[in-house]
Protein backbone atom coordinates (compact mmCIF):
# COMPACT_ATOMS: atom_id res chain seq x y z
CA UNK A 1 -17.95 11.04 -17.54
CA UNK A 2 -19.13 13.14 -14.56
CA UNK A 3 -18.62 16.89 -14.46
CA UNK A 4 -16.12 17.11 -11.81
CA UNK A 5 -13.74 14.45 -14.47
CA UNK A 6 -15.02 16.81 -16.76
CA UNK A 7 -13.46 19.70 -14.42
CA UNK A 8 -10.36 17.50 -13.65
CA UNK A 9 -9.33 17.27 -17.56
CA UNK A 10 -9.80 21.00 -17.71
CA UNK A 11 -7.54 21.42 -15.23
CA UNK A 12 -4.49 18.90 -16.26
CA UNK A 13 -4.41 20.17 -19.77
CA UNK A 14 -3.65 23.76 -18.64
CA UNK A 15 -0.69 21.81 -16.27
CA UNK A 16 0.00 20.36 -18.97
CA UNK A 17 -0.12 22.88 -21.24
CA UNK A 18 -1.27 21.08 -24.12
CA UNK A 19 -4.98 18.75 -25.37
CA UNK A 20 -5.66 15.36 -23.61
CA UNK A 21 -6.81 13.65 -26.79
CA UNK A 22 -7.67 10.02 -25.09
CA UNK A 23 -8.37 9.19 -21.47
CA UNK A 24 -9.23 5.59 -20.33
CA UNK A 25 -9.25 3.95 -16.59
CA UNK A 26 -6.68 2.68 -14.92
CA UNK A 27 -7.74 -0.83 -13.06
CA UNK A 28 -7.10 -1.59 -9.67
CA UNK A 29 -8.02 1.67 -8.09
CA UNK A 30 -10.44 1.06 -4.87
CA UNK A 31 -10.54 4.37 -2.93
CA UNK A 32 -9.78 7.08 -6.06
CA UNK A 33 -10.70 7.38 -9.58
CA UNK A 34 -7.39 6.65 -11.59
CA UNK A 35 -7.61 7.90 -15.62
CA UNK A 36 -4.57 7.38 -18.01
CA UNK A 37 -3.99 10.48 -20.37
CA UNK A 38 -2.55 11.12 -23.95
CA UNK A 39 -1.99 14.42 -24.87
CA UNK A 40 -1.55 16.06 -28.54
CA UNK A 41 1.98 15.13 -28.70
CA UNK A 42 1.94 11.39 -27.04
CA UNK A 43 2.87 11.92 -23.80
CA UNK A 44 0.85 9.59 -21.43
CA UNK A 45 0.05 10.69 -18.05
CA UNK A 46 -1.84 9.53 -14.92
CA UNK A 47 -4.83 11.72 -13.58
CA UNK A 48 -5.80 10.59 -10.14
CA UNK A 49 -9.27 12.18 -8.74
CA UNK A 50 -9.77 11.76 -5.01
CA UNK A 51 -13.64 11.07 -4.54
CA UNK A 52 -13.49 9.20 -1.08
CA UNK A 53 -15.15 11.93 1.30
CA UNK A 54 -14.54 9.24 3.98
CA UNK A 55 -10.86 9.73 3.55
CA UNK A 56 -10.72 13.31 2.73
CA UNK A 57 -12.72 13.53 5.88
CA UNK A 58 -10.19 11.49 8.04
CA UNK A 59 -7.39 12.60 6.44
CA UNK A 60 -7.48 16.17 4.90
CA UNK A 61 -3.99 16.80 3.99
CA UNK A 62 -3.54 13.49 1.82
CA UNK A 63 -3.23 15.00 -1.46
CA UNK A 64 -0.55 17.97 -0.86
CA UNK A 65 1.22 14.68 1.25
CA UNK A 66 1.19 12.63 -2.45
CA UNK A 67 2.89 15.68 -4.01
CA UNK A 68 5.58 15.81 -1.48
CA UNK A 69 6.19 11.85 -1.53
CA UNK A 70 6.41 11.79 -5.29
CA UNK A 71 8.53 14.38 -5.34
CA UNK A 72 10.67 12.53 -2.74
CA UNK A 73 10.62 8.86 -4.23
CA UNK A 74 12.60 10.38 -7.39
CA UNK A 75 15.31 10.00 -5.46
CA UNK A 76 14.97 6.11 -5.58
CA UNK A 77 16.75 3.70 -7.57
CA UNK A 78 13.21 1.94 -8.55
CA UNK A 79 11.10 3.72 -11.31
CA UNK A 80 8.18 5.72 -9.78
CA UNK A 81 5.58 8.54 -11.54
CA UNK A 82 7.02 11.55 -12.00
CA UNK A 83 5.40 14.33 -9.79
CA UNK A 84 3.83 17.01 -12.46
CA UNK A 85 0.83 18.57 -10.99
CA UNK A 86 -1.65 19.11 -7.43
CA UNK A 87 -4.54 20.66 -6.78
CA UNK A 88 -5.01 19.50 -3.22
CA UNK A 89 -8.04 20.94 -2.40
CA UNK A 90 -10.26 20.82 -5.60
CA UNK A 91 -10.57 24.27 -5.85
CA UNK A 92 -9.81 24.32 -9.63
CA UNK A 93 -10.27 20.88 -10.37
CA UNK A 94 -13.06 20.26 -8.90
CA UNK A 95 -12.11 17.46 -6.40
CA UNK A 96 -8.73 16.78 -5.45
CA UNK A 97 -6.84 15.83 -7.95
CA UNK A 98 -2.57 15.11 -8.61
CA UNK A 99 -1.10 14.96 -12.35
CA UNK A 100 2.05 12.43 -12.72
CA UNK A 101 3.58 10.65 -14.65
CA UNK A 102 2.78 7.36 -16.40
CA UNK A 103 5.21 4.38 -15.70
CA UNK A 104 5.51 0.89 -17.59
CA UNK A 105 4.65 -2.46 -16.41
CA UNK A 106 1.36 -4.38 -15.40
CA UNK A 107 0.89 -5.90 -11.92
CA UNK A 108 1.25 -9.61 -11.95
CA UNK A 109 -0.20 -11.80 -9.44
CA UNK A 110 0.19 -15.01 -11.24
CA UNK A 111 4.12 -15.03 -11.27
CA UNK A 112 5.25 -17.99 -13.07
CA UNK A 113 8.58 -18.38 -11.16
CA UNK A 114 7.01 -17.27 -7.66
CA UNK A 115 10.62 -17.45 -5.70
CA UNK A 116 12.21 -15.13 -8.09
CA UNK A 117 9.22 -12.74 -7.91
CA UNK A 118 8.99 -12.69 -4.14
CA UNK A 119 12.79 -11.74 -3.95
CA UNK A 120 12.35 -9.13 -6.10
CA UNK A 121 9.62 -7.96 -4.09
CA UNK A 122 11.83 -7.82 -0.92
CA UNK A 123 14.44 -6.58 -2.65
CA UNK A 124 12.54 -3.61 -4.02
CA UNK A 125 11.34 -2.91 -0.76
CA UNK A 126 15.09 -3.11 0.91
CA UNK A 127 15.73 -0.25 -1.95
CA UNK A 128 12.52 1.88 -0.98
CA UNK A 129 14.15 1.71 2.40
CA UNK A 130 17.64 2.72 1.87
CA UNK A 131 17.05 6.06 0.91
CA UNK A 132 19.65 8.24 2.18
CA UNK A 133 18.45 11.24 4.48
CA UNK A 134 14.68 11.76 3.29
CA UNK A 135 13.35 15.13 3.75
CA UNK A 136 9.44 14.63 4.05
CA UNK A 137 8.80 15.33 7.86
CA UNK A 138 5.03 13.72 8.08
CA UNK A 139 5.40 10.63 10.50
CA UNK A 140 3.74 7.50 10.62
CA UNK A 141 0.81 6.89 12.91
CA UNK A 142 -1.35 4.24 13.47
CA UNK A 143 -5.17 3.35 12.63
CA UNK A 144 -7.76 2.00 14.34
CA UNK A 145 -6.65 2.94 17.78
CA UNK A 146 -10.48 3.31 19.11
CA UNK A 147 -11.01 -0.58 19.09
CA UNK A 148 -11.04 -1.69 22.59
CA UNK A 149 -13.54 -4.61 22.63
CA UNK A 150 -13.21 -6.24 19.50
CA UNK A 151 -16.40 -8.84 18.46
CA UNK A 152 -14.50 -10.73 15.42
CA UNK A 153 -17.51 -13.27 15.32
CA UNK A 154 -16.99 -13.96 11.87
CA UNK A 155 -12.92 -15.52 13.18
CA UNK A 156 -12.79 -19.08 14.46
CA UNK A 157 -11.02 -17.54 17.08
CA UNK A 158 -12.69 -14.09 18.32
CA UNK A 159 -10.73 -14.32 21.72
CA UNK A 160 -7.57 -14.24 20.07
CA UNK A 161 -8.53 -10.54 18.30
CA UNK A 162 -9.00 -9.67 21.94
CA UNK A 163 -5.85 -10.70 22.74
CA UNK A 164 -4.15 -9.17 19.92
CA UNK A 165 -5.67 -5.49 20.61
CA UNK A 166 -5.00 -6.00 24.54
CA UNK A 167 -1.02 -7.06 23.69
CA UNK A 168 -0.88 -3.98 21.77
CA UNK A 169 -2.29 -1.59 24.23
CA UNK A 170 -0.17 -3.13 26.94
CA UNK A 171 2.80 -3.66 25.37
CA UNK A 172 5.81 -0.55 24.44
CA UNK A 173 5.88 0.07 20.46
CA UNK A 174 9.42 -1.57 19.34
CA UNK A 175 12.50 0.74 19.29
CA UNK A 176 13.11 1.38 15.45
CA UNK A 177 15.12 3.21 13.12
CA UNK A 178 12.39 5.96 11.34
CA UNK A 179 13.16 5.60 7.40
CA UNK A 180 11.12 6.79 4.15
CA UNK A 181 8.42 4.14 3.75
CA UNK A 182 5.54 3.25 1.47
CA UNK A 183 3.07 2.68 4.14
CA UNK A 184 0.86 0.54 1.43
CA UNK A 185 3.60 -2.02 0.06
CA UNK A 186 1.88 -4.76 -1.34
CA UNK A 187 1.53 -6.95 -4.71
CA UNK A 188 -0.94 -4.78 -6.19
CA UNK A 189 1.66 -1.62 -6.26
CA UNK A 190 4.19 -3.39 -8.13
CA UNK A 191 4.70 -2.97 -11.98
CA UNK A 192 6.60 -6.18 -13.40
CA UNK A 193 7.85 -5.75 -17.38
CA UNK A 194 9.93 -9.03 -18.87
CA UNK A 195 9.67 -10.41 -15.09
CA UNK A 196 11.59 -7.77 -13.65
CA UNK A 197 10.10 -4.95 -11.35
CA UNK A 198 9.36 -2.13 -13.46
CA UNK A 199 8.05 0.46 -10.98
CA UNK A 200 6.54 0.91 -7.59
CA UNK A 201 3.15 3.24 -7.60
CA UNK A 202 0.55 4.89 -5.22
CA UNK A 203 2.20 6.48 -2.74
CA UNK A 204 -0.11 9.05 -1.08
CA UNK A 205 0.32 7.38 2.39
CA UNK A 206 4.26 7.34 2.28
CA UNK A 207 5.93 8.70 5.70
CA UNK A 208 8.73 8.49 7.56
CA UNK A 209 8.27 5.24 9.85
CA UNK A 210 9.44 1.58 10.71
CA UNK A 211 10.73 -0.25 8.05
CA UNK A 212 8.89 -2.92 10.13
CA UNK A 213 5.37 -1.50 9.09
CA UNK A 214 5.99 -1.89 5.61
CA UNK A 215 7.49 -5.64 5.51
CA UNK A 216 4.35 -6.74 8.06
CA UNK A 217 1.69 -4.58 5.64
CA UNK A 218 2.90 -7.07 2.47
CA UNK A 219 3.20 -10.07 4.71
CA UNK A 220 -0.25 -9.40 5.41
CA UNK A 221 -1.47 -9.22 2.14
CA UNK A 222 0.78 -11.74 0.91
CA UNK A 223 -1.05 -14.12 3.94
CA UNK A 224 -4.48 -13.51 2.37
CA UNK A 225 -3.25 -13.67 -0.98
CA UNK A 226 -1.38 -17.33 -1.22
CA UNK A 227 -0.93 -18.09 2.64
CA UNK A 228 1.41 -18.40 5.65
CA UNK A 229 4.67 -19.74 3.61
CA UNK A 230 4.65 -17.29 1.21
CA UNK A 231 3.98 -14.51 3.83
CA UNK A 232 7.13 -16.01 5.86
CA UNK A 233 9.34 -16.67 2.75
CA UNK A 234 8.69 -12.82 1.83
CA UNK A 235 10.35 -11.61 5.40
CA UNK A 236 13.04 -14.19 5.08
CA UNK A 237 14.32 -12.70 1.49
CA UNK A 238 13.70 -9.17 2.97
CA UNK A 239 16.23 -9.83 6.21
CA UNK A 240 18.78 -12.21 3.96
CA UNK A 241 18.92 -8.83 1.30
CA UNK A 242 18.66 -6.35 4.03
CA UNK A 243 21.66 -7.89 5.85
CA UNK A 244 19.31 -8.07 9.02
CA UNK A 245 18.62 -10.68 11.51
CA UNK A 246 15.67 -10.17 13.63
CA UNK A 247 12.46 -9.05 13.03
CA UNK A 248 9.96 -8.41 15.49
CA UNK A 249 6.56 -9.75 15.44
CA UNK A 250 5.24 -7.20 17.09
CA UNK A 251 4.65 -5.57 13.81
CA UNK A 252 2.46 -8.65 12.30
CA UNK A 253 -0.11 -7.84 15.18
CA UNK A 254 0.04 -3.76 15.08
CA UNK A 255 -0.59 -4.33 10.82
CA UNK A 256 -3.45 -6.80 11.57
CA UNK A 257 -5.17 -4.33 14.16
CA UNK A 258 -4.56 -1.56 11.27
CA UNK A 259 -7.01 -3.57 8.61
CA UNK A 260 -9.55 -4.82 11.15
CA UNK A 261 -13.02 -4.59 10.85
CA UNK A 262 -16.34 -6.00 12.05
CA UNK A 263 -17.67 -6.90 8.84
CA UNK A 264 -16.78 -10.25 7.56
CA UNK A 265 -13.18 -9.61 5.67
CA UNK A 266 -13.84 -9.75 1.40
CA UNK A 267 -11.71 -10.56 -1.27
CA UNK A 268 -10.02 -7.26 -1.85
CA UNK A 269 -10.87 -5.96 -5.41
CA UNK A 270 -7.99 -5.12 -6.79
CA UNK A 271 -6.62 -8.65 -6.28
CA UNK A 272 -9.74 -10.10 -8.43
CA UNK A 273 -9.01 -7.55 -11.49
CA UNK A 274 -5.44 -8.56 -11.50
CA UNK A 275 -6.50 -11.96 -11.87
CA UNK A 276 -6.32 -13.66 -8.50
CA UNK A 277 -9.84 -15.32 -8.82
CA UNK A 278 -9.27 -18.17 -6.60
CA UNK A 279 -10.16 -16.77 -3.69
CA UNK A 280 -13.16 -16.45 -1.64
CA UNK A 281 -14.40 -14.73 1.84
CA UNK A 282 -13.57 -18.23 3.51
CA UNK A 283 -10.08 -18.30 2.80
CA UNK A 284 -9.05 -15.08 3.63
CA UNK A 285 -10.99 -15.14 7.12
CA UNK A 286 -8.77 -18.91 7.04
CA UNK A 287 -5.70 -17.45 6.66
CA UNK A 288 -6.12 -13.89 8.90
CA UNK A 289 -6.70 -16.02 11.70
CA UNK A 290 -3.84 -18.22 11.15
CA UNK A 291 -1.28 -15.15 10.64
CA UNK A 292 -2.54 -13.97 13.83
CA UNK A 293 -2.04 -17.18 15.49
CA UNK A 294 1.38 -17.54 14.55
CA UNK A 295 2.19 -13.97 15.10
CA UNK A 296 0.56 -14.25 19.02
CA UNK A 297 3.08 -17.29 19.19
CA UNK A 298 6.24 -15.66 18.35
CA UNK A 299 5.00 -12.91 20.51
CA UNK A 300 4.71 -15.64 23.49
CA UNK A 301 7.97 -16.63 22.25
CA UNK A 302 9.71 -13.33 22.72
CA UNK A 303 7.89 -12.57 26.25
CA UNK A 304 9.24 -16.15 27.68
């Protein structure tokens, strides 16, 4: 244990106002330190330490934004941890550190009934969006706008990156109705108990924003995760529940520009200690390009 966790504990037992007596790590976490607590008198919490300086860097008010979301996703009909602590800054801490609760569940990649699952993920994200009048005020804005000239040599089809980030510049952003969103929906952020959705964690990047965002953010994972059907059979539950009949594509290109990078793409982590071992480098480079060519095609669709 380093002396900042060291500093950390210090801190949530006087929030908590009583002895952390066990701590162990939480899997899954790629860009924070996550540590389960039990106190003196049972109660199990979640300590999570921010020790990206990247993303502190980049992003400076993160933390204090975590509180506020928290606090604001009690309001949903979907379990989600229970706001207890912040220390946004580090200052007693040591880094920057939130206090919450601990929810039940386990993510589950492996579904055995993969239909049922997928509507319940759509359907939990319908819920995350029907959240009557929201009062967080932080907006949602996009990443890598600085790519201009984008190399992709590790795609079977580089040219079609280029295309993607030239659409985007040249085309008008989609009118949409702002609502509370997740910003990071995906597989890996939803807690299943008895094959029912338990609870929906990690919201630090929550906002107010297109509902769009979030459905092409999970189609995107979903893509890399089992491929193009599943990714499309995810939006179809999500409109059928949502009572909606369009969705525009636009968003499947603006969430692929938001994850791109030079390097060849990996396996994400946390999809490997859930238990999704299948995959390699190969298939998700496979199946990025092929969600961008489809997504370019309905896109050619629309314009003709």
């Amino acid at each position: 244990m380093g002396e900042s966790t060291r500093q950390s504990l210090k801190w949530a037992e006087k929030e908590l106002g009583e002895r952390i007596i066990q701590m162990a790590p939480l899997k899954g976490g790629t860009s924070s330190l996550l540590h389960h607590l039990t106190t003196t008198s049972g109660r199990a919490v979640v300590l999570r330490e921010y020790n990206n300086q990247e993303w502190l860097t980049e992003d400076p008010t993160v933390v204090y934004r975590e509180a506020l979301n928290l606090k604001e996703a009690r309001h949903l009909t979907i379990p989600t941890p229970i706001f207890i602590a912040v220390d946004d800054k580090g200052e007693t801490a040591g880094r920057p550190s939130i206090l919450m609760s601990k929810v039940g569940g386990k993510v589950d990649l492996n579904p055995k009934d993969r239909t049922d699952w997928l509507r319940q993920l759509a359907q939990t994200l319908v819920t995350i969006h029907s959240l009557n009048k929201p009062t967080i005020t932080h907006q949602y804005f996009s990443y890598n706008n600085d790519i201009t000239k984008p190399k992709a040599n590790w795609s079977s089809v580089p040219k079609n990156w280029q295309r993607l980030i030239t659409y985007l510049k040249e085309t008008t952003i989609p009118d949409y109705e702002p609502t509370f969103i997740h910003r990071d929906f995906h597989p890996t952020n939803v807690l299943w108990e008895n094959n029912q959705v338990s609870a929906v964690v990690d919201w630090p990047n929550a906002c107010i924003g297109p509902r769009e965002m979030d459905i092409a953010h999970c189609r995107v994972n979903l893509a890399q995760m089992y491929g193009q059907s599943v990714a499309d059979a995810f939006l179809t539950y999500y409109l059928d529940q949502a009572e909606l009949t369009t969705y525009d594509h636009y968003w499947d290109l603006e969430a692929l520009k938001n994850i791109f990078q030079e390097e060849t793409p990996e396996v994400y982590k946390g999809w490997e200690v859930f238990g999704l071992n299948q995959l390699t480098s190969t298939t998700i480079v496979k199946r990025l390009d092929t969600f961008l060519i489809e997504a370019l095609k309905q896109e050619t669709f629309k314009a003709n």
